[in-house]
PDB file of N, CA and C in Angstrom:
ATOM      1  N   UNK A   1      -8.216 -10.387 -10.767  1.00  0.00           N
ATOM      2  CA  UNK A   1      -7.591  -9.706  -9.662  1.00  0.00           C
ATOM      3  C   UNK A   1      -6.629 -10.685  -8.986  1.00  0.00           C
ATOM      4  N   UNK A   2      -5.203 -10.850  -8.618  1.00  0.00           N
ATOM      5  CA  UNK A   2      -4.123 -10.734  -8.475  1.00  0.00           C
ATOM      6  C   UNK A   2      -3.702 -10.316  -6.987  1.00  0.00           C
ATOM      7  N   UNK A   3      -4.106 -10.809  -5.685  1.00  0.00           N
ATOM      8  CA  UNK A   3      -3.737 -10.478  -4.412  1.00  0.00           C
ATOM      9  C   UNK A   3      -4.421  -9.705  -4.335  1.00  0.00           C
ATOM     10  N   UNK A   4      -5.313  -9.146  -4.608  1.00  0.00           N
ATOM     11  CA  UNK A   4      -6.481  -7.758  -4.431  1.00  0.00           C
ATOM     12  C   UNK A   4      -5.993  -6.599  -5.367  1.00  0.00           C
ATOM     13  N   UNK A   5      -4.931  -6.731  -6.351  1.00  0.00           N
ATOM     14  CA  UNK A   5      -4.968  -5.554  -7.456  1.00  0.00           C
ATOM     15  C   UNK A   5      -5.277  -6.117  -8.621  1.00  0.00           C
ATOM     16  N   UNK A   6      -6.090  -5.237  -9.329  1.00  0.00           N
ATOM     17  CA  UNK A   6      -6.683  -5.451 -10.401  1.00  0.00           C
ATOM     18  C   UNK A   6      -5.390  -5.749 -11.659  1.00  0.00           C
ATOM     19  N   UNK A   7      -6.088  -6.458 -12.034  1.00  0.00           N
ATOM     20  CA  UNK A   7      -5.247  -7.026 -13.660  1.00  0.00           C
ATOM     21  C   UNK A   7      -5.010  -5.703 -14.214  1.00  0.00           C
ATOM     22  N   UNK A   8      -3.894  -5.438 -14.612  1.00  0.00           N
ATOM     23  CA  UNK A   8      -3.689  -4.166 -16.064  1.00  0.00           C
ATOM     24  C   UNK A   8      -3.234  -4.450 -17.247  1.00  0.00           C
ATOM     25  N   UNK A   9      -3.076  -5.758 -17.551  1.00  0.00           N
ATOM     26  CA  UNK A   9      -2.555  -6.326 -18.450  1.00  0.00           C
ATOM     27  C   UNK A   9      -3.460  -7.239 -19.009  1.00  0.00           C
ATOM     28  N   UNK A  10      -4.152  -6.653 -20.394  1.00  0.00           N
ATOM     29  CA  UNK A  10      -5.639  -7.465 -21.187  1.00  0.00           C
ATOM     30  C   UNK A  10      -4.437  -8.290 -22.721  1.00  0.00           C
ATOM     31  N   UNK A  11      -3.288  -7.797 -22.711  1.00  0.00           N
ATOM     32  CA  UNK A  11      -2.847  -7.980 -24.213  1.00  0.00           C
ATOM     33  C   UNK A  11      -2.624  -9.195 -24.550  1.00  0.00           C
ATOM     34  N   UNK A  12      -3.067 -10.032 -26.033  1.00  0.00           N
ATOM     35  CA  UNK A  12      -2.915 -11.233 -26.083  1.00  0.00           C
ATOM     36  C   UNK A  12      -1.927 -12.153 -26.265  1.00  0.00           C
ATOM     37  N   UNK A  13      -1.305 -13.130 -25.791  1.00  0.00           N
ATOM     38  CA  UNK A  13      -0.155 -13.979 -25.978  1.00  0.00           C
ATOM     39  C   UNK A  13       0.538 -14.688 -27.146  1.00  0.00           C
ATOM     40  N   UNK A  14       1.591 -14.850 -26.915  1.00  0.00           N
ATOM     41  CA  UNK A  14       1.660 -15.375 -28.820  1.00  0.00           C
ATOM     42  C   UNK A  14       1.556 -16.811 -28.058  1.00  0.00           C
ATOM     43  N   UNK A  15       1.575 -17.814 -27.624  1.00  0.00           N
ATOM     44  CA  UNK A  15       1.240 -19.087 -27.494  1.00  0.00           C
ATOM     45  C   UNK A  15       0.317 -19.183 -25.863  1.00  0.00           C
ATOM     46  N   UNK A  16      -0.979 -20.094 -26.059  1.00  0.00           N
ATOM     47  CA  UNK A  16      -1.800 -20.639 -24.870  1.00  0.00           C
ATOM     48  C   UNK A  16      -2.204 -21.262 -24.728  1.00  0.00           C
ATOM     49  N   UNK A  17      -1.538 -22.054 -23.379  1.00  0.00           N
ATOM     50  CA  UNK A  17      -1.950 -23.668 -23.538  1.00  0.00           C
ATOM     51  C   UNK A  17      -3.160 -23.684 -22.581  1.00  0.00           C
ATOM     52  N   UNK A  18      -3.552 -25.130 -22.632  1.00  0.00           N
ATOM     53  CA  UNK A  18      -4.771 -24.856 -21.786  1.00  0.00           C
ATOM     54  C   UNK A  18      -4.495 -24.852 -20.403  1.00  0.00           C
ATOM     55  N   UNK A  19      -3.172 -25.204 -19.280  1.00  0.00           N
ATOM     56  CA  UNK A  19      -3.415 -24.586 -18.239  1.00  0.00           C
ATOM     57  C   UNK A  19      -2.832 -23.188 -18.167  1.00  0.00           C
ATOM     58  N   UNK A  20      -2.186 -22.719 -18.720  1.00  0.00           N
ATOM     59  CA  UNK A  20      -2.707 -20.933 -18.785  1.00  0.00           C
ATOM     60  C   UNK A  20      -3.926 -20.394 -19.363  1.00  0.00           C
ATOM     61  N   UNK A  21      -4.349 -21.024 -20.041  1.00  0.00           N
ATOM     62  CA  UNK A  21      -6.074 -20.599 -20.171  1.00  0.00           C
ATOM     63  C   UNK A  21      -6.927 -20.441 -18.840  1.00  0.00           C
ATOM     64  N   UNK A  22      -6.337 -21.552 -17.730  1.00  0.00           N
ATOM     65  CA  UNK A  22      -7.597 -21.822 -16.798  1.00  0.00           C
ATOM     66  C   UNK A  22      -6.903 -20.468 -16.241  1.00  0.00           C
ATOM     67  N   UNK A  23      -5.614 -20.210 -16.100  1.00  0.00           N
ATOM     68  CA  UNK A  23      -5.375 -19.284 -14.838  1.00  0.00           C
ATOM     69  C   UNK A  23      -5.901 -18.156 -15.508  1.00  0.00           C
ATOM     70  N   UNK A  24      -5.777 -17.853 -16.908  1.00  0.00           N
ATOM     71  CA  UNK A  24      -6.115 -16.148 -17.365  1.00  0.00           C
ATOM     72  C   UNK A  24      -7.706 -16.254 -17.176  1.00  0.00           C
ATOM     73  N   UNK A  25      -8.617 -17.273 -17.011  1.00  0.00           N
ATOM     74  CA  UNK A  25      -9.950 -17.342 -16.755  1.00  0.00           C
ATOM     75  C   UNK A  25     -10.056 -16.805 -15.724  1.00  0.00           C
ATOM     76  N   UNK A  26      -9.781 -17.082 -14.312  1.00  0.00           N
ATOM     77  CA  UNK A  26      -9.401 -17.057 -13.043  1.00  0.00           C
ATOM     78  C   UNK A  26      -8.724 -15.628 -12.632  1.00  0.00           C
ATOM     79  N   UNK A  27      -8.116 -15.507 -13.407  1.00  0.00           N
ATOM     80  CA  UNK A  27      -7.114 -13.725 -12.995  1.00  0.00           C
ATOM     81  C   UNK A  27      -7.925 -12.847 -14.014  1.00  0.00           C
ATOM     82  N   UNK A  28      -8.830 -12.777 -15.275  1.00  0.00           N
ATOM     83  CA  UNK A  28      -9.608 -12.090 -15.620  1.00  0.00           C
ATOM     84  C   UNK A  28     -11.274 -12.281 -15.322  1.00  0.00           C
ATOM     85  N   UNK A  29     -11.420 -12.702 -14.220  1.00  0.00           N
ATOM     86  CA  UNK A  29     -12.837 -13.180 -13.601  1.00  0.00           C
ATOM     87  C   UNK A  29     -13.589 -12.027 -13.754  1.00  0.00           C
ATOM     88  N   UNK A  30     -13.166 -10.754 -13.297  1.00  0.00           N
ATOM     89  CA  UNK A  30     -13.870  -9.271 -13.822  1.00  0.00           C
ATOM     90  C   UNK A  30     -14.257  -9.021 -14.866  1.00  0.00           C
ATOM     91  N   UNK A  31     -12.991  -9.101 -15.965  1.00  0.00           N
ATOM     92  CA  UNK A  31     -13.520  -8.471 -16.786  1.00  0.00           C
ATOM     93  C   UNK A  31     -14.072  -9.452 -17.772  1.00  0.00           C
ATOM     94  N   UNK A  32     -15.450  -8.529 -18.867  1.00  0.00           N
ATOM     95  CA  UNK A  32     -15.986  -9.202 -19.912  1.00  0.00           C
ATOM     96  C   UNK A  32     -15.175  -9.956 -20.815  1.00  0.00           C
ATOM     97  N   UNK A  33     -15.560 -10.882 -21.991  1.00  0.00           N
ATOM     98  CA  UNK A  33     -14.748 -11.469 -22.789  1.00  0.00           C
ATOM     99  C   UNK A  33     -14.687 -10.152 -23.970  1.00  0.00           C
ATOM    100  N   UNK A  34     -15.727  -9.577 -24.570  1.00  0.00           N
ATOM    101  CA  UNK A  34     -15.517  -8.456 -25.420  1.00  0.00           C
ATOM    102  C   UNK A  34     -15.015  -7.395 -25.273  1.00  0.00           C
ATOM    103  N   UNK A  35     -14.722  -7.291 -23.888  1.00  0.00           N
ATOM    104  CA  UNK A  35     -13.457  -6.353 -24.130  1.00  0.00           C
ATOM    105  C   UNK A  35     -12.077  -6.524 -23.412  1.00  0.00           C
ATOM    106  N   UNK A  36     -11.798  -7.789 -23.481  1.00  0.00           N
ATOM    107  CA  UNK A  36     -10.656  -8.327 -22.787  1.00  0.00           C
ATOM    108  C   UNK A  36      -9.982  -9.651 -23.653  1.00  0.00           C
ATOM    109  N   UNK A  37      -8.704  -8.764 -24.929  1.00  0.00           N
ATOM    110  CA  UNK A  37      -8.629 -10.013 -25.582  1.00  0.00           C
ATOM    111  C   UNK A  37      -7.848 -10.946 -25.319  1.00  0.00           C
ATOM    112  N   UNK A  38      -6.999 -11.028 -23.922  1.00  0.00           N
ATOM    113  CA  UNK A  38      -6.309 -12.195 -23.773  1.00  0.00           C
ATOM    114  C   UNK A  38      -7.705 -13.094 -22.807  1.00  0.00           C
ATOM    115  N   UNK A  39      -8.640 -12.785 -22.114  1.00  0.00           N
ATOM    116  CA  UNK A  39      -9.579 -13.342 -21.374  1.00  0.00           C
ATOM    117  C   UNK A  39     -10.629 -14.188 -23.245  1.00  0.00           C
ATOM    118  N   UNK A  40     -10.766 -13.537 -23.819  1.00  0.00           N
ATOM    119  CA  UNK A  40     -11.071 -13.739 -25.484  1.00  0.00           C
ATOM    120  C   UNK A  40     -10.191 -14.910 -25.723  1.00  0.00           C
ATOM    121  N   UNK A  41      -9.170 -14.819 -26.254  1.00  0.00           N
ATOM    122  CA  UNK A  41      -7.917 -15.939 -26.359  1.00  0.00           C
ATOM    123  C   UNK A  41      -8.448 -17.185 -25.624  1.00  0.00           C
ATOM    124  N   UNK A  42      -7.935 -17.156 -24.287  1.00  0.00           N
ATOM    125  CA  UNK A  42      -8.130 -17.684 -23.284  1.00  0.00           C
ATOM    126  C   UNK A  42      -9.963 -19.170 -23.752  1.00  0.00           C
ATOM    127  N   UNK A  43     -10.738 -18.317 -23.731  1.00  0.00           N
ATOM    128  CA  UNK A  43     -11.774 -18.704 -23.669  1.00  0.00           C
ATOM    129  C   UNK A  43     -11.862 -19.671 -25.233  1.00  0.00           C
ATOM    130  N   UNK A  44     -11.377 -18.918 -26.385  1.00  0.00           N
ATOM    131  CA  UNK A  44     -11.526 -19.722 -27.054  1.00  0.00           C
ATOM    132  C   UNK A  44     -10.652 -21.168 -27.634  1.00  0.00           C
ATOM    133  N   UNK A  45      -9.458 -20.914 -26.693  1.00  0.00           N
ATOM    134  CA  UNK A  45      -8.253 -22.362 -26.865  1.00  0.00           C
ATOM    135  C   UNK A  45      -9.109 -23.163 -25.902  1.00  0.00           C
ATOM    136  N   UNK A  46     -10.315 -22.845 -24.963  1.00  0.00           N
ATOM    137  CA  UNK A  46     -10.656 -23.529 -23.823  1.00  0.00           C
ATOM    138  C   UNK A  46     -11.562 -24.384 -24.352  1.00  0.00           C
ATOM    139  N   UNK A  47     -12.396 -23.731 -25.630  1.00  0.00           N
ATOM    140  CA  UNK A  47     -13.524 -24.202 -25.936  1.00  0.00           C
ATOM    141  C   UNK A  47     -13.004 -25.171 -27.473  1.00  0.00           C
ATOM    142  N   UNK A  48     -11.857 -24.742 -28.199  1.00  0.00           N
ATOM    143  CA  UNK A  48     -10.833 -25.811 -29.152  1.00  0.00           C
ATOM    144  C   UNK A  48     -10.535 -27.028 -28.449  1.00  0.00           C
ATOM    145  N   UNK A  49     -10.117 -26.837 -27.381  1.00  0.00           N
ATOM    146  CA  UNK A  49      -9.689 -28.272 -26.579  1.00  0.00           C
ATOM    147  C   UNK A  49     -11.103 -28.924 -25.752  1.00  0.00           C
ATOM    148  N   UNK A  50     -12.211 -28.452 -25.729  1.00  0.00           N
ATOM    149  CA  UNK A  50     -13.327 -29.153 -25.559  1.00  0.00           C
ATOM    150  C   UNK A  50     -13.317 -29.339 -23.815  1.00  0.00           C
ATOM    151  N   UNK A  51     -12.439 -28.374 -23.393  1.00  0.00           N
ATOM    152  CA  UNK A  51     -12.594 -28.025 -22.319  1.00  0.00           C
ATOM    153  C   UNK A  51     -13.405 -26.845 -21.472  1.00  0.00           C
ATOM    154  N   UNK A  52     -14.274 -26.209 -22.276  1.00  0.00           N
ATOM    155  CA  UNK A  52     -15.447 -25.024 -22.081  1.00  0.00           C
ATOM    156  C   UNK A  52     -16.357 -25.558 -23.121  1.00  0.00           C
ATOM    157  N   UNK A  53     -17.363 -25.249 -22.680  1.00  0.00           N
ATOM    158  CA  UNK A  53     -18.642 -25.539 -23.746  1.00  0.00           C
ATOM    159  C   UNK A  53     -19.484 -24.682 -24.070  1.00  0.00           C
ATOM    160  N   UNK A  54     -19.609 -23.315 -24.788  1.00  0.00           N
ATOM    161  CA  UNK A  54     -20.299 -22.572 -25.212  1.00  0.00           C
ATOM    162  C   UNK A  54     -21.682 -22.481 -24.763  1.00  0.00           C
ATOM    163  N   UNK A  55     -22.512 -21.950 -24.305  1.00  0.00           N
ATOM    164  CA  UNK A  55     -23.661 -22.067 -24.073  1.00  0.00           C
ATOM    165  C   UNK A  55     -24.421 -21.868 -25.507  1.00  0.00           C
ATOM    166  N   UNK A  56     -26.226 -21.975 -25.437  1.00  0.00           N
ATOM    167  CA  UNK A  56     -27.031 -22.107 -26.681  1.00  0.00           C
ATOM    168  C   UNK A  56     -27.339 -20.781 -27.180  1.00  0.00           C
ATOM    169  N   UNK A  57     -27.148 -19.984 -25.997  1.00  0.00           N
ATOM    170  CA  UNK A  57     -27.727 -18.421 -26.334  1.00  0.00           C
ATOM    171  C   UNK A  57     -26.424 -17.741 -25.960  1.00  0.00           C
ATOM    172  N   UNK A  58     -27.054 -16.486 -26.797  1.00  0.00           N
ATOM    173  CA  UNK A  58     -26.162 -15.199 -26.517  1.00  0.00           C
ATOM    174  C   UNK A  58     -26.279 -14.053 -25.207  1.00  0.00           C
ATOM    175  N   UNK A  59     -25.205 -14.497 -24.720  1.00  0.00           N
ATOM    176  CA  UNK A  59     -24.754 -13.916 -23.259  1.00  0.00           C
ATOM    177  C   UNK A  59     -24.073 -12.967 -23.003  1.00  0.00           C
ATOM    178  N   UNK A  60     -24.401 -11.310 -22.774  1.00  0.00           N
ATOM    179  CA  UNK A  60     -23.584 -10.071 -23.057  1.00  0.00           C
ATOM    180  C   UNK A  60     -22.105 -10.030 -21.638  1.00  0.00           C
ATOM    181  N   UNK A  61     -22.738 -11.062 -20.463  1.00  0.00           N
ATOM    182  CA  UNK A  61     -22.010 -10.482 -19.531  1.00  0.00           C
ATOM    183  C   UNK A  61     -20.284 -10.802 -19.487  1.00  0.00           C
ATOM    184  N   UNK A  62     -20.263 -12.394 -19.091  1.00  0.00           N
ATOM    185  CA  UNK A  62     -18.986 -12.775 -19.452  1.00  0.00           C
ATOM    186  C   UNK A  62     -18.553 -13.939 -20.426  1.00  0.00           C
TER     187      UNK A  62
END
């Protein structure tokens, strides 16, 4: 969320570096990663650059 309106824009980028990763983390804070594939994207250039760390278990929420 974006000044108090919701994101409408989930579609994925053709290039993402990791500080647009942190902001699409941050501006898709709502929505899930499975059904949000630039928040998807996002999460996984975060966790390539060893800057997110996956947890041990499987987590449905975000």
């Amino acid at each position: 969320m974006q000044f108090g309106i919701p994101v409408t824009d989930h579609r994925r980028v053709p290039v993402m570096t990791v500080q647009y990763a942190h902001a699409v983390m941050q501006d898709h804070l709502e929505c899930l990663s499975a059904d949000c594939p630039i928040k998807r994207q996002a999460k996984a250039r975060l966790i390539e650059e060893q800057r997110m760390v996956p947890g041990d278990r499987e987590f449905s929420a975000y």
